[in-house]
Every structure is written in C-alpha cells, then in structure tokens.
Protein backbone atom coordinates (compact mmCIF):
# COMPACT_ATOMS: atom_id res chain seq x y z
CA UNK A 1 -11.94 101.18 -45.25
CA UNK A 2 -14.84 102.69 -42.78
CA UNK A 3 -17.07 104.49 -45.26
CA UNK A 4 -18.25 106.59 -41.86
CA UNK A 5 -14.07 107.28 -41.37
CA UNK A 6 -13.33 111.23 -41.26
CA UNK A 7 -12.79 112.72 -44.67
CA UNK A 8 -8.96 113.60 -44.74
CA UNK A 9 -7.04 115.25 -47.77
CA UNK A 10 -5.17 112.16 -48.25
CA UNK A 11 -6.41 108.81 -46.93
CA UNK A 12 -4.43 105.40 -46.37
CA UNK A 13 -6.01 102.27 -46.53
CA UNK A 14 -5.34 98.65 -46.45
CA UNK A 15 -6.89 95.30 -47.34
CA UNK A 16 -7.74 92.30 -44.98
CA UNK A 17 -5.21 90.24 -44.75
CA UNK A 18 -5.62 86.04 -44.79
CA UNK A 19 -3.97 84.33 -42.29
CA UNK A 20 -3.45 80.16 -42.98
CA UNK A 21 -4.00 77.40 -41.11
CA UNK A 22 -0.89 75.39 -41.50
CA UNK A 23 2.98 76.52 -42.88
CA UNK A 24 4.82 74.19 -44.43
CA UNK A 25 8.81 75.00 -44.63
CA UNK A 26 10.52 73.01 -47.99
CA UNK A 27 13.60 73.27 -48.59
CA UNK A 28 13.75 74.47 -52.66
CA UNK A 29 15.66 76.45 -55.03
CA UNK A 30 15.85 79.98 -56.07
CA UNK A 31 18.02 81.79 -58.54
CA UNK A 32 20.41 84.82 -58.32
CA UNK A 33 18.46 87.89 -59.93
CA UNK A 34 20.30 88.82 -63.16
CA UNK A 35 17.54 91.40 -65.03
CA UNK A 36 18.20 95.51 -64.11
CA UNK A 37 14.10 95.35 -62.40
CA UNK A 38 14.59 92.86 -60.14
CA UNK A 39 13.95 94.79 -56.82
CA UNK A 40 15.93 92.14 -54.76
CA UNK A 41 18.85 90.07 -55.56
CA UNK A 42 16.87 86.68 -56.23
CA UNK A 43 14.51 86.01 -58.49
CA UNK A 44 12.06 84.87 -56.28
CA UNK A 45 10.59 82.19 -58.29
CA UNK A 46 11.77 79.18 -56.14
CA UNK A 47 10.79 75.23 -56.58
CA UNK A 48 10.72 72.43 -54.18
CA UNK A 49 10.22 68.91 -54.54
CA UNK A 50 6.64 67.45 -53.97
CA UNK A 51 5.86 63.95 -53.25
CA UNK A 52 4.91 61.45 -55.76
CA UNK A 53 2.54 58.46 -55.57
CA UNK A 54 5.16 56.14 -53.21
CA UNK A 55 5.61 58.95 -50.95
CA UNK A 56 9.35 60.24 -52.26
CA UNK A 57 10.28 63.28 -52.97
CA UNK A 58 10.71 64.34 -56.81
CA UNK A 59 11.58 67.87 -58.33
CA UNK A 60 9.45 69.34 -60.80
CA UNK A 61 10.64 71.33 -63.20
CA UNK A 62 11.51 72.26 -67.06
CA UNK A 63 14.34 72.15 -68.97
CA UNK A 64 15.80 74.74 -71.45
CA UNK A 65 13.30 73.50 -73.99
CA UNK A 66 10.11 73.93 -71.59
CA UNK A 67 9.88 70.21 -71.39
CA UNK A 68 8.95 68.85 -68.30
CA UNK A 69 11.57 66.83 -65.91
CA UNK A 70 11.52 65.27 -62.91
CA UNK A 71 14.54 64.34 -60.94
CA UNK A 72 14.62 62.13 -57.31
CA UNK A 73 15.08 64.80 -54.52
CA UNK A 74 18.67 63.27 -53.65
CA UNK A 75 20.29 63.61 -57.43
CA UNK A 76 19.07 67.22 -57.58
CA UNK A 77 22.57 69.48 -57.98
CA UNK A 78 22.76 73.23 -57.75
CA UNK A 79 23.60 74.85 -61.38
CA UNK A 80 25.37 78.12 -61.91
CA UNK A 81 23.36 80.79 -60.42
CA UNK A 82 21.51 78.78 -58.29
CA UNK A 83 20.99 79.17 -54.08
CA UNK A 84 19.52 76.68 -51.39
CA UNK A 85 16.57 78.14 -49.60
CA UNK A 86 13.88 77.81 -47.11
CA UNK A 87 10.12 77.72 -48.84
CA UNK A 88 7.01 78.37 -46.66
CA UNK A 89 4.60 76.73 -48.17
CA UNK A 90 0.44 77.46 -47.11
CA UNK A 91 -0.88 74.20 -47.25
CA UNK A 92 -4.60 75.30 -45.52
CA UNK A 93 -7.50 73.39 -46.33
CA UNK A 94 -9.84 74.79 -48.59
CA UNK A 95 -10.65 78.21 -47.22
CA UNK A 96 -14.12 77.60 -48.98
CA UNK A 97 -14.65 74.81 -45.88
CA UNK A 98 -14.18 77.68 -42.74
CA UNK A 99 -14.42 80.90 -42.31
CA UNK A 100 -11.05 82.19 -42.78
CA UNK A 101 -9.10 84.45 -40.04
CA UNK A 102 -8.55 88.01 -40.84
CA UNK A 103 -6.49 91.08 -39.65
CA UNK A 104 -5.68 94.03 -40.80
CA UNK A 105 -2.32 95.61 -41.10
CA UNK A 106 -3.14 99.37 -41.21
CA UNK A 107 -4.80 98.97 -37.83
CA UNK A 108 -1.47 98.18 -36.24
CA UNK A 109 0.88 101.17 -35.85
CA UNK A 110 4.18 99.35 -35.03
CA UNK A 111 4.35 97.28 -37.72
CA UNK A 112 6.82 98.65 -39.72
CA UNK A 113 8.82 98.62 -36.77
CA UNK A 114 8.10 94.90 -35.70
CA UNK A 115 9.37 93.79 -39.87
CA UNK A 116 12.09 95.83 -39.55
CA UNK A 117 13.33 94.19 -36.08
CA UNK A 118 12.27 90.62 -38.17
CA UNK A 119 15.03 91.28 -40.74
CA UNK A 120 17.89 90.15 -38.23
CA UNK A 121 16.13 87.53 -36.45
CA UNK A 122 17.06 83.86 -36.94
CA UNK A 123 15.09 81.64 -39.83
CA UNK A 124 13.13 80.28 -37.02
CA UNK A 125 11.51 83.80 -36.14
CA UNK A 126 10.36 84.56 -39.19
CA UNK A 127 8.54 81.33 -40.15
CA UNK A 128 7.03 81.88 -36.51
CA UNK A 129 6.11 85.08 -37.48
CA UNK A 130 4.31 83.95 -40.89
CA UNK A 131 2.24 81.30 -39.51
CA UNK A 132 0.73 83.85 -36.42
CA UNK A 133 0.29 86.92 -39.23
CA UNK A 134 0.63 85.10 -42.86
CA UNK A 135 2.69 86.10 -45.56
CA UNK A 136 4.55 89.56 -45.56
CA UNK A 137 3.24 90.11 -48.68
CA UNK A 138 6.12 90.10 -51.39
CA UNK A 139 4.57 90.04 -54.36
CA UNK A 140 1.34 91.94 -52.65
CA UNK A 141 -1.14 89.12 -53.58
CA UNK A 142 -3.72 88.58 -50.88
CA UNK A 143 -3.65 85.02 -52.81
CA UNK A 144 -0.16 83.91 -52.31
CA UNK A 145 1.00 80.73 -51.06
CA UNK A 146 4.47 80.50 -50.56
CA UNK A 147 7.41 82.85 -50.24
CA UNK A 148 10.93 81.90 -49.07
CA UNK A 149 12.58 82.67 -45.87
CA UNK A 150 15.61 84.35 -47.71
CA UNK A 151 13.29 86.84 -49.66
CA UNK A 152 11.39 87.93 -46.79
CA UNK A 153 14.80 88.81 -45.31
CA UNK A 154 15.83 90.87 -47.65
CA UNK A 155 13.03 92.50 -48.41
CA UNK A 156 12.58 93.30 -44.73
CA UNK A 157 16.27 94.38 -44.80
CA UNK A 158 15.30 96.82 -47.44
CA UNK A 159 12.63 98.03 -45.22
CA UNK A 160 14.51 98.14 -42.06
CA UNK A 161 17.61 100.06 -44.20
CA UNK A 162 14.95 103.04 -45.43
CA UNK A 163 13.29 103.42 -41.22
CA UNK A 164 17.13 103.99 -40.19
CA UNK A 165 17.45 106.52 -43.24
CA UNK A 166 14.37 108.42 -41.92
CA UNK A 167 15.84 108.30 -37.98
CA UNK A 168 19.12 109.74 -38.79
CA UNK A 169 17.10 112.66 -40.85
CA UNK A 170 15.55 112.90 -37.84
CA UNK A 171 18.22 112.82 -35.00
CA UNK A 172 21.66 113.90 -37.17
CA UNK A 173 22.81 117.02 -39.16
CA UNK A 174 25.99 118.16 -40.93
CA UNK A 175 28.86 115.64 -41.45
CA UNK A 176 27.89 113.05 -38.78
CA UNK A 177 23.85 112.70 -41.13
CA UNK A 178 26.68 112.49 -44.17
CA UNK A 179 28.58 109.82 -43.15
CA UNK A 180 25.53 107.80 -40.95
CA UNK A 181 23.64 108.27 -45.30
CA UNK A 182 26.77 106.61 -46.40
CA UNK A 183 26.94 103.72 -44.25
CA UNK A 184 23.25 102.77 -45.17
CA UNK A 185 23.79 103.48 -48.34
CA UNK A 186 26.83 100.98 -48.11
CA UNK A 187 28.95 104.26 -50.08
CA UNK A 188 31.94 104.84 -47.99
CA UNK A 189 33.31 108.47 -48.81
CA UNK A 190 31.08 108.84 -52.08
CA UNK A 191 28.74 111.87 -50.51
CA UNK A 192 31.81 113.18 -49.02
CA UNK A 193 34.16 113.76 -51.43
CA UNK A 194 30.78 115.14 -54.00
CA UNK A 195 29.69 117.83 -51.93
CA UNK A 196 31.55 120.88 -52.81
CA UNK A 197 31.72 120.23 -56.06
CA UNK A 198 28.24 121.59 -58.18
CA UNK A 199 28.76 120.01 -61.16
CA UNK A 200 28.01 116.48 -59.93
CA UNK A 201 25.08 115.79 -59.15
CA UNK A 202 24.87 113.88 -55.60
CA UNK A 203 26.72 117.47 -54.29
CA UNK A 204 23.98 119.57 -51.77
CA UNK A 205 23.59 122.22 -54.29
CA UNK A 206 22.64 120.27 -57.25
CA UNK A 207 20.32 118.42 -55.66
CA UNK A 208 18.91 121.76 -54.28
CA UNK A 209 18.20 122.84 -57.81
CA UNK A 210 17.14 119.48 -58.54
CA UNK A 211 14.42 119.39 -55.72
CA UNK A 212 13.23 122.81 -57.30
CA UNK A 213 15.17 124.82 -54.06
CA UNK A 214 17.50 127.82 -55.33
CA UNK A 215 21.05 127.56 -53.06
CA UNK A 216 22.54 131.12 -52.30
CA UNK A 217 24.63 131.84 -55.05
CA UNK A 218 28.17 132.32 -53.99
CA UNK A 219 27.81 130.64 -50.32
CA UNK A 220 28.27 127.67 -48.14
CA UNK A 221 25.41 125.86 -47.18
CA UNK A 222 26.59 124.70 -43.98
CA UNK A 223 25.23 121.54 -42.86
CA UNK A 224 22.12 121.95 -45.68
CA UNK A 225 23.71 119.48 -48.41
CA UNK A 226 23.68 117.30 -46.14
CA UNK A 227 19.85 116.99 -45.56
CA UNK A 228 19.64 117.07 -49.45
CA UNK A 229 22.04 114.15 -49.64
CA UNK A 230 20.12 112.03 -47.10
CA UNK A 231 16.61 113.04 -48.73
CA UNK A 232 17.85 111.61 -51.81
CA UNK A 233 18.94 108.30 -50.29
CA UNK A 234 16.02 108.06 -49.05
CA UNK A 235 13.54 109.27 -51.94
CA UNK A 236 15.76 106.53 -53.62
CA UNK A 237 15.32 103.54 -51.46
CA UNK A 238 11.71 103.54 -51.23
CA UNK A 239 10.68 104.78 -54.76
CA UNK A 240 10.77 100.79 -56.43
CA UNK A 241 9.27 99.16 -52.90
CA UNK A 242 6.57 101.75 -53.64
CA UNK A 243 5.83 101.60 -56.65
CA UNK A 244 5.51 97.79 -56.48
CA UNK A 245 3.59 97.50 -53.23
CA UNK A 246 0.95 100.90 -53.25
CA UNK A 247 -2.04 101.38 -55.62
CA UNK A 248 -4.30 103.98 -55.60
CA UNK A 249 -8.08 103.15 -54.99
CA UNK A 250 -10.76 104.90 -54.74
CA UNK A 251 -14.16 105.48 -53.02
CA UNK A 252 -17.11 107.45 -52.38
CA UNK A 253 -17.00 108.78 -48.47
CA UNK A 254 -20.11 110.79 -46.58
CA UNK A 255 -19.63 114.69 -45.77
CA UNK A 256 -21.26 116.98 -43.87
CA UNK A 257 -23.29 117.96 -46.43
CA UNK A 258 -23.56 114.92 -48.76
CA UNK A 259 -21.07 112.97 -50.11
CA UNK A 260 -17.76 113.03 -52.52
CA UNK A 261 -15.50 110.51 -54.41
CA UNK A 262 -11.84 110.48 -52.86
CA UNK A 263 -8.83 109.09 -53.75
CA UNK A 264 -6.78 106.54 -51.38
CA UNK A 265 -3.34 104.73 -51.29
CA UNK A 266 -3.89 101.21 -50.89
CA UNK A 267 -1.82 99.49 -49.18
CA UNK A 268 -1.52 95.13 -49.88
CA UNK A 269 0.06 93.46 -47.50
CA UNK A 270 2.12 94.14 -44.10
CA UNK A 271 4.81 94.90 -46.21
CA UNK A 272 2.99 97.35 -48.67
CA UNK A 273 1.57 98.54 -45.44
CA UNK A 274 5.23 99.06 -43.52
CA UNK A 275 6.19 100.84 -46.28
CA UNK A 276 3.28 103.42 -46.27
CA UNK A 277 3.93 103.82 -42.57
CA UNK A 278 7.53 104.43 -43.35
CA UNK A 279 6.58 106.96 -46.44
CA UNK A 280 3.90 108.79 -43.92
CA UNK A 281 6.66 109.01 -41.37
CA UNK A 282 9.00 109.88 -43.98
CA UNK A 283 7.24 113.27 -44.75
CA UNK A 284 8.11 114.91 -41.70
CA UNK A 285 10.55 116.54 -40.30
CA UNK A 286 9.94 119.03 -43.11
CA UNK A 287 12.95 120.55 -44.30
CA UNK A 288 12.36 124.95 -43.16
CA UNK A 289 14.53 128.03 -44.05
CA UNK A 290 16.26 129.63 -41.21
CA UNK A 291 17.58 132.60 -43.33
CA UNK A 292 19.52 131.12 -45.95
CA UNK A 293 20.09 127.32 -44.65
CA UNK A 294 17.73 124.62 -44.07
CA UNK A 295 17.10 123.39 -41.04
CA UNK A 296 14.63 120.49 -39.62
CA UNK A 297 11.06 122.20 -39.35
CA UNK A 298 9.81 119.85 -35.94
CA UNK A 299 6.37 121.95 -35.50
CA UNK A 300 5.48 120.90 -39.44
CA UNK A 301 2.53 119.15 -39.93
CA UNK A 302 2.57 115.17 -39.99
CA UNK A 303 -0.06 112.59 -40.41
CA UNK A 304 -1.24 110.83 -37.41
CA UNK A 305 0.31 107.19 -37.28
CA UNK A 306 -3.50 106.00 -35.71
CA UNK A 307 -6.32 107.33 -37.43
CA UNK A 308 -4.33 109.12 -40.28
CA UNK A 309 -5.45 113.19 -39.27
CA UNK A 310 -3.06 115.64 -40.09
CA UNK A 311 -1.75 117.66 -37.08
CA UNK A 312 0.37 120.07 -36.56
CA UNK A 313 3.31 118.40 -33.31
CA UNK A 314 3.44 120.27 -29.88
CA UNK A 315 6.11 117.75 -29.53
CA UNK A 316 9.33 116.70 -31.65
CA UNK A 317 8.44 113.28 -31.39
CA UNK A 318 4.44 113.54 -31.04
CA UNK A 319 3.12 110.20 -33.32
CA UNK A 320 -0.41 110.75 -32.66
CA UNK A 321 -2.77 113.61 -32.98
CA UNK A 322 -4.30 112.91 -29.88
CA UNK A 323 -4.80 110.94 -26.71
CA UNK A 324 -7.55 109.04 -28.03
CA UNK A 325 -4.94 107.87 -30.82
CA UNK A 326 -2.03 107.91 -28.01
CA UNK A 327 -4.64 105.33 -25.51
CA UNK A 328 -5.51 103.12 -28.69
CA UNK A 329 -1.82 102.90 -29.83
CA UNK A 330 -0.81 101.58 -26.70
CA UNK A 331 -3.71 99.39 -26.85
CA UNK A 332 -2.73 98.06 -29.80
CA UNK A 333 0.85 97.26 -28.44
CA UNK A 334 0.01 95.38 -25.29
C-alpha cells in the first residue's frame, strides 16, 4: 500500500500477487470434507502421481500407519470418500533465477465480478485463467503451488452465491427478496413459513432484536423482515470466507500535520480480495427508517470501489466517488 495514499477511516489493502511461468494440470485425488470447519465440501488436500526414475508415473502417499507407499499410476483405485480431480500444478523455475511477474488484485475493480462469472465456466477457462493471473488464492498463501480445478469452483461458487445475495438486496423487496434469499440459500419455503412467527429466530422481528433494531410492538412490518432475512443470509455466507481470507495489518501513513499509525484489512489473494470487494459493496444500500418500516437508504454513504473514499451517491448505482475513479475504472476494464 502507497504510504503517500489519502488517509481514510478505514483502508483496504492487498498484497502483490506472483504470477508463474508454467501450469501444469495432473490429474490427482481429493477427499470428501467430513470435519464441521471445512469451509468447502473437499478437503482440499489432493495428491497426484509424480514420475519416478524410468519416467512412469507412481502415487505417493501413506497408509493408515503413516508409512510411506507407492503404487503404479494404473493400479491406483478410488476408496470410500474419495473424488477424481484436476490439479494445477506451478512448476516455474526457480523464481530466485528471474525477476518474477507481479499484479495486484486490489487495483482491479471488477474482479470479484470476473471470479464470480469463472465459477460456471468450463475446466478449460479456469486453468486459462490461472496461468494469465496465478492462483485464486484458496488457502491465501502468496507461496502456493497447486490448487485443484474443482476447489476453485466451488469456492468461486461461494463467491458468486454471496454477489447475487447483495444484488437482490439491492434490486428486490417484500416477498419476491424472500423467496429470490431462499433460492440462494438453496431453502425452499424455510423464510416463508418463519416470518410471522417471533419466537423463531430466522422470523423479521427476531432478527430485528437480534441486529440491536426494536420492531413496533403490536404491528406488521410490511416488507421489513424481509431485508432482515436477506441481511442474515448474507452476514452468513461471507462470515467463514472472511474470516479465512482477511487479516488486519497495519501501518504508519503521512498527515497533514505529521503522521499516525492506522489500521488496514488485508486482503491475500484475488479471492481474499473479491471478497473484500463484495463485503465493501455489501455495506450499502444501508437499511433507513421511513416511519416505522425499513426501507433501502440509496443516498447512504459507500466506499468508493477505485481509490477506497467514502462518498455519499448522487446516484443509486454510483460505484465511484468521482470521475477520476469513473475514467480509471474504465481504464482498468479495457
């Protein structure tokens, strides 16, 4: 991060990102996820087999009793719990030997767009994608060197599923945000048939209370639970992505009249980095009173997607603070 950037109340940053000289795909072996913290349904920990002296191909691995074993690429079987998948493997020469090419995520505003668009492309696409722009970032190691095809996926699926939570915020209210909240949340009916009932507590008005907002006592909040709902969906999709992917750094930035130490998120990876985008995007619309029922708020403040300025929106779907930010963003793109 720019030690010379403008001094904002809460700054986003992100580290260089190493892009390889030459992806490998292997086919290999993951296994179905079976602990309660496993934030995607493999484990990703996959093998594939690596060549031995004569040139064939021989599996590596261990045994129950941590013994090594090695098994000919053709006898290798799938066990219980077992899945084929595709392994991109970073087999650069030594980085030491060149200097190594860089880019960095936060400097590209569309990219939690561009991932998101990634999850339903073909195999093909995404390998393409890795070797022009590295790794995604999955385990947020600037250091990694392999992740599988089918992890990416779903993680980007993940991503993608929490960016069409915050559009319908955004674009629906009342039943139709309700039932568009249940389809991404793949719970048919659930939000539905909770609602008007306060003692559980996915209905509007327990929420409310959870959230710290008092519901009018004896009335309908038409249309409000549903925001509450569809908040909570989406407070609950990206809380373990987050707290995996974002640390918080910090550094000493110039002032006007000196200097002072301030806090930012730091974001590892494009992932890490799509998910901060989709968190920063995710706090606006703010949720505003019209009497007694929430409504969208569309001239609440919001973080510039470019330079990261807060700004209060002429616009209900102004992204940047400014045209500098506009002109570089659509620099950026083309």
């Amino acid at each position: 991060m720019d030690a010379r950037a403008p001094v904002t109340d809460a700054s986003l940053s992100t580290v260089h990102w190493v892009v390889g000289e030459r992806y490998v795909v292997h086919r290999g072996i993951d296994q179905v996820a079976t602990r309660p913290d496993q934030w995607l349904p493999i484990r990703s920990s996959a093998v594939w087999p690596r060549p031995d002296g004569d040139g064939n191909l021989i599996w590596h691995e261990r045994d129950w009793h941590g013994q090594p074993v090695q098994t000919p690429y053709e006898e290798r079987k799938l066990l219980p719990g077992e899945l084929w998948v595709q392994v991109i493997v970073d087999e650069s020469p030594d980085p030491r030997s060149r200097p190594p090419h860089v880019w960095v995520p936060g400097e590209h505003p569309g990219l939690a767009d561009e991932l998101a668009r990634l999850a339903t492309a073909d195999d093909e696409a995404i390998v393409t994608w890795v070797q022009a722009n590295g790794f995604v970032g999955l385990r947020a190691n600037p250091r990694e060197w392999f992740e599988s095809v089918q992890e990416i996926r779903l993680a980007l699926a993940r991503l993608a599923q929490a960016r069409d939570l915050v559009e319908a915020i955004r674009k629906l209210k009342g039943e139709t945000l309700r039932r568009e909240t249940e389809r991404l949340l793949s719970a048919p009916g659930l939000l539905t048939k909770l609602k008007d009932d306060p003692s559980q507590p996915l209905a509007g008005t327990s929420l409310a209370r959870s959230f710290g907002v008092s519901a009018p006592p004896g009335q309908h909040w038409t249309g409000a639970g549903a925001y509450m709902q569809a908040l909570y969906g989406l407070s609950s999709v990206l809380s373990v992505p987050l707290s995996r992917f974002i640390r918080v750094d910090t550094t000493i930035a110039p002032t006007d009249d000196g200097m002072r130490l301030q806090s930012a998120l730091l974001a590892v990876g494009p992932l890490a980095m799509a998910y901060l985008q989709t968190l920063n995007e995710a706090s606006w619309p703010a949720i505003a009173y019209v009497g007694d029922i929430p409504r969208i708020n569309w001239l609440a403040t919001r973080r510039c997607q470019r330079c990261g300025n807060v700004f209060k929106p002429r616009r209900r779907d102004q992204r940047w603070c400014g045209p500098r930010c506009r002109w570089a963003a659509s620099k950026a793109r083309s």
